[in-house]
N, C-alpha and C. Protein backbone atom coordinates (compact mmCIF):
# COMPACT_ATOMS: atom_id res chain seq x y z
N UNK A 1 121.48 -65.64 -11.05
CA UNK A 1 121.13 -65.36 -12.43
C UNK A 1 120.39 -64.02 -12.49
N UNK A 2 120.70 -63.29 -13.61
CA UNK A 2 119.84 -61.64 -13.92
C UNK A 2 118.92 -62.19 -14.88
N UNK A 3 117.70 -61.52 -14.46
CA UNK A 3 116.65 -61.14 -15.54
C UNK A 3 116.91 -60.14 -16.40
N UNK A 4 116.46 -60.36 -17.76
CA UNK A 4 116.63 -59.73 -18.51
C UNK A 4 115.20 -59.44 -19.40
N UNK A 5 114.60 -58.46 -19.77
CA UNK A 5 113.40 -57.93 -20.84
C UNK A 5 113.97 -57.49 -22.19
N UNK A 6 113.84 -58.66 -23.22
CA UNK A 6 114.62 -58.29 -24.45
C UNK A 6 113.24 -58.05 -25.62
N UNK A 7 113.42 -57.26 -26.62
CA UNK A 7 111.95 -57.30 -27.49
C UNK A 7 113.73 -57.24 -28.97
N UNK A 8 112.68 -58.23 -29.42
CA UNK A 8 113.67 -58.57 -31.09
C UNK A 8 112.66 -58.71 -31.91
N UNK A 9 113.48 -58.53 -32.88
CA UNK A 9 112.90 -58.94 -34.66
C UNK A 9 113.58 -59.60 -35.19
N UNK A 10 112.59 -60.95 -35.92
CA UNK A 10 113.15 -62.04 -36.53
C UNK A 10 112.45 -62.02 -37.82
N UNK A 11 113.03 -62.70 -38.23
CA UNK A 11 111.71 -63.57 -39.67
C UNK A 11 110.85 -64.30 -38.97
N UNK A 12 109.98 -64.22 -40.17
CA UNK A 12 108.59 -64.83 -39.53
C UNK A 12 108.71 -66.31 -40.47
N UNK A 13 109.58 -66.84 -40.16
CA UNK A 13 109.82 -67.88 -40.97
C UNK A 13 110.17 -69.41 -40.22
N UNK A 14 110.11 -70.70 -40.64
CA UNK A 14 110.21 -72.01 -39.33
C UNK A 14 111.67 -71.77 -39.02
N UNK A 15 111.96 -72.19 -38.13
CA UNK A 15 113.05 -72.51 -37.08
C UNK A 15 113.47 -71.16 -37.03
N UNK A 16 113.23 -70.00 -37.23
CA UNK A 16 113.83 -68.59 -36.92
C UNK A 16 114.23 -68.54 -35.11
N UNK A 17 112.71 -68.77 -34.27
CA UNK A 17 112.34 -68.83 -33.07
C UNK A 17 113.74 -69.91 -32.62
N UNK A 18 113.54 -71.41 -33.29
CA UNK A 18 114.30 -72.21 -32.60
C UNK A 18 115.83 -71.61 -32.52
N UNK A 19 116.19 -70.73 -33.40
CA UNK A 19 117.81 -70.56 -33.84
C UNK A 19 117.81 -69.40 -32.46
N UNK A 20 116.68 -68.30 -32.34
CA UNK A 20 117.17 -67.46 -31.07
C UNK A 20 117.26 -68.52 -29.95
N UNK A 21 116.04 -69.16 -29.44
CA UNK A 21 116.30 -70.21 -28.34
C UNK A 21 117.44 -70.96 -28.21
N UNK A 22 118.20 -71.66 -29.13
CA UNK A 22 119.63 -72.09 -29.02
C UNK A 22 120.59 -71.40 -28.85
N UNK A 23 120.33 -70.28 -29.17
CA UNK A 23 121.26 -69.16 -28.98
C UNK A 23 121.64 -68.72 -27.68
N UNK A 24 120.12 -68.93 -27.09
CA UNK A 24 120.01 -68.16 -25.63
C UNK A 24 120.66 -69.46 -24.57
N UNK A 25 120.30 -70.26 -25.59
CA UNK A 25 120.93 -71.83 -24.55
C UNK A 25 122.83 -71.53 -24.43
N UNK A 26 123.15 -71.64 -25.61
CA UNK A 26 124.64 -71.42 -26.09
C UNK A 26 125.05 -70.47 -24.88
N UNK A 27 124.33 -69.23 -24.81
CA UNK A 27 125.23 -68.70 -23.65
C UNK A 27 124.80 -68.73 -22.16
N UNK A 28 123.86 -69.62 -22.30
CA UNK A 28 124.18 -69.90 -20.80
C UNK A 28 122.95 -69.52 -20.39
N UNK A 29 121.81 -68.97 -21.25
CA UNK A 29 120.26 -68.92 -20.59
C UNK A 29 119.32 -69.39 -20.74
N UNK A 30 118.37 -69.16 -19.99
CA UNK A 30 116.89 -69.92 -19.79
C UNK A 30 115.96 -68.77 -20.06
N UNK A 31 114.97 -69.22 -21.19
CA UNK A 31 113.75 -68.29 -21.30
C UNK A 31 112.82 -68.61 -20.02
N UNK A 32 112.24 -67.53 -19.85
CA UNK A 32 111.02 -67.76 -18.67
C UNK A 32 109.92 -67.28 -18.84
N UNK A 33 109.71 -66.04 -19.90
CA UNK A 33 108.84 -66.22 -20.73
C UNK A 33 108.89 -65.47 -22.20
N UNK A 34 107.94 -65.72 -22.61
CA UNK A 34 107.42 -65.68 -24.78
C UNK A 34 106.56 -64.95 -24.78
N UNK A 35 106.70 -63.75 -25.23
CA UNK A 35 105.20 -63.21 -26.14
C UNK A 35 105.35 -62.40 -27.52
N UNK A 36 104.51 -63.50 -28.01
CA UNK A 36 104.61 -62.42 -29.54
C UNK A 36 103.87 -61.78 -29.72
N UNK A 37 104.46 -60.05 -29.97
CA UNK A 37 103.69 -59.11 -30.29
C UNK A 37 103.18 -58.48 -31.79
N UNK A 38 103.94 -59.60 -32.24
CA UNK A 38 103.23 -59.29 -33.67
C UNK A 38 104.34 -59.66 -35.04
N UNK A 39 103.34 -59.85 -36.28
CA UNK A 39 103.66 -61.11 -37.24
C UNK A 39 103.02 -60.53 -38.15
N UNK A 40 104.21 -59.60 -39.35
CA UNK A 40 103.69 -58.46 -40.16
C UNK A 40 104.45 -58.83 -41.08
N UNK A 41 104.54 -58.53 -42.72
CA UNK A 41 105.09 -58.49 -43.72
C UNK A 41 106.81 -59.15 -43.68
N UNK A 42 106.16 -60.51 -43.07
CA UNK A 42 107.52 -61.58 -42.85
C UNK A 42 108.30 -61.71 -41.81
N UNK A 43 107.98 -60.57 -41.10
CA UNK A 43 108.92 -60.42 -39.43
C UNK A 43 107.90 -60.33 -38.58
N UNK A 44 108.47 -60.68 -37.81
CA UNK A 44 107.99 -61.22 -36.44
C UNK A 44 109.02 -60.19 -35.04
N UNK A 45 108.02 -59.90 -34.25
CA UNK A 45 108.45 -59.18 -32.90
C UNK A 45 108.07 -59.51 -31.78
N UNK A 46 109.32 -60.53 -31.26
CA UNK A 46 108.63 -61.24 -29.89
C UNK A 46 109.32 -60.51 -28.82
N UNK A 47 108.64 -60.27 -27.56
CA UNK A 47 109.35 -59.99 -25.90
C UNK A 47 109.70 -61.20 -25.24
N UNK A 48 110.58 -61.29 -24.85
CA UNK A 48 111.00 -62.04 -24.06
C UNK A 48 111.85 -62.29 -22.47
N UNK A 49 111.88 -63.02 -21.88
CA UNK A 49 112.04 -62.55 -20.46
C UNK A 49 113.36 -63.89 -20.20
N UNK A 50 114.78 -63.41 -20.51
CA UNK A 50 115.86 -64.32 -20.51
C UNK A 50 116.68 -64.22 -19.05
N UNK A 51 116.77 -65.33 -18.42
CA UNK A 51 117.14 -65.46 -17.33
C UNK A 51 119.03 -65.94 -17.80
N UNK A 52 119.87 -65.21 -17.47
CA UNK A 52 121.08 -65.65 -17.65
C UNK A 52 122.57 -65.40 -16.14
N UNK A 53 123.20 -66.52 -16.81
CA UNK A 53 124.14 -65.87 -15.23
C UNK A 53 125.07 -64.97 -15.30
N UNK A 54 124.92 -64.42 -13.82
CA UNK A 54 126.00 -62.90 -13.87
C UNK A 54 124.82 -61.86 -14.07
N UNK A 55 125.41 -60.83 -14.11
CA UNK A 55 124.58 -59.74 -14.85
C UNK A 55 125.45 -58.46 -15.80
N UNK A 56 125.84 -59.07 -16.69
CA UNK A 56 126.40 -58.73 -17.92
C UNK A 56 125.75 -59.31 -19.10
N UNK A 57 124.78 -58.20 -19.90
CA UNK A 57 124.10 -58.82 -20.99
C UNK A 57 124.70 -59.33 -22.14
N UNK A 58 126.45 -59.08 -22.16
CA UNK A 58 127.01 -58.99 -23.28
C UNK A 58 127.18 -59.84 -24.24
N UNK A 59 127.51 -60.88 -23.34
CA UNK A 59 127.79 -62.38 -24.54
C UNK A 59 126.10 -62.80 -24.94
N UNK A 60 125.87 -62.47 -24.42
CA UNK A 60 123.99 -62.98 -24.88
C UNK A 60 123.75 -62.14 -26.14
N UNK A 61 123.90 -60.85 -25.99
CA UNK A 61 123.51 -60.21 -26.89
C UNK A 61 124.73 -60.40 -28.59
N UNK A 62 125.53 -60.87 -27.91
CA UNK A 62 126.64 -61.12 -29.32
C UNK A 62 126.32 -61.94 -29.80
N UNK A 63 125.80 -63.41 -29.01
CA UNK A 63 125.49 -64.50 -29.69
C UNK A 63 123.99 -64.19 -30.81
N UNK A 64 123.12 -63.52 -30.19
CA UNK A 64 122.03 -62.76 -30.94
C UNK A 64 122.04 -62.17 -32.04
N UNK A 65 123.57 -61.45 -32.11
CA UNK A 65 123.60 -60.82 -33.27
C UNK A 65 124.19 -61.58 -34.00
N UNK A 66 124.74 -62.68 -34.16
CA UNK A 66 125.33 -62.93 -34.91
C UNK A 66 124.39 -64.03 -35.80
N UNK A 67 123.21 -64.13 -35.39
CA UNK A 67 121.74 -64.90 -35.76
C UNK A 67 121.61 -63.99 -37.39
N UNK A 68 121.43 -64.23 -38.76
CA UNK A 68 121.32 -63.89 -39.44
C UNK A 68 119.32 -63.01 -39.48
N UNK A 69 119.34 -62.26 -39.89
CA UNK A 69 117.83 -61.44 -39.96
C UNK A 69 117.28 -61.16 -38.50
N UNK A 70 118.28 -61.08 -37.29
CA UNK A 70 117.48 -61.18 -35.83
C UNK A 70 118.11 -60.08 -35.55
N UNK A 71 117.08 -58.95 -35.10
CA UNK A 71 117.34 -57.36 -34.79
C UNK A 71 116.99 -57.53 -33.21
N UNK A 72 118.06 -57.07 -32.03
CA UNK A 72 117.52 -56.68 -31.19
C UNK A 72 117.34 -55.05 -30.58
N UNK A 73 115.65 -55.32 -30.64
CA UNK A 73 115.05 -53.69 -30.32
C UNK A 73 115.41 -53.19 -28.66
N UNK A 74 115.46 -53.95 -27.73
CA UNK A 74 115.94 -53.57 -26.41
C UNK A 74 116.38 -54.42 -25.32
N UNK A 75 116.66 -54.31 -24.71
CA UNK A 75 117.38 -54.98 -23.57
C UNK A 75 117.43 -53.96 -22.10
N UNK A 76 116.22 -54.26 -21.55
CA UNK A 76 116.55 -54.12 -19.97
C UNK A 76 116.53 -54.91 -19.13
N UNK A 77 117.35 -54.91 -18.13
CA UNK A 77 117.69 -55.43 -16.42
C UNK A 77 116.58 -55.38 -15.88
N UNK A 78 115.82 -56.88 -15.08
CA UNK A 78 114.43 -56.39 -14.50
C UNK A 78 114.69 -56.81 -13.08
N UNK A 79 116.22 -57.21 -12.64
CA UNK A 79 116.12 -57.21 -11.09
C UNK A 79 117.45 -57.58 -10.60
């Protein structure tokens, strides 16, 4: 499995969080860790540390986008 360092923007609204986490399940990953960096005028910007298999970010990141109001700000490879 590749590590991955993703930082997104969601709504700061209930189940926003749960809809990325199923998402990340759907294709096949495991969070390993959460931090929210901040919770401003309705959005929310968490980092996160997604463990997935292979090391092709691609289907992860499609399933992400296709999350209604969920912006992802970056995506790097951490090993």
């Amino acid at each position: 499995m590749a590590l991955f360092d993703i930082t997104l923007a969601l709504p700061d609204r209930p189940g926003s969080l749960g809809a990325v986490a199923s998402a990340i399940g759907f294709a096949g990953g495991d969070i390993r860790a959460l931090v929210v960096l901040e919770s401003k005028d309705g959005r929310g910007v968490d980092n996160m540390t997604v463990a997935i298999p292979g090391t092709d970010s691609t289907d992860l990141l499609e399933v992400l986008g296709q999350i209604g109001g969920v912006e992802v700000i970056s995506v790097n490879h951490i090993n």
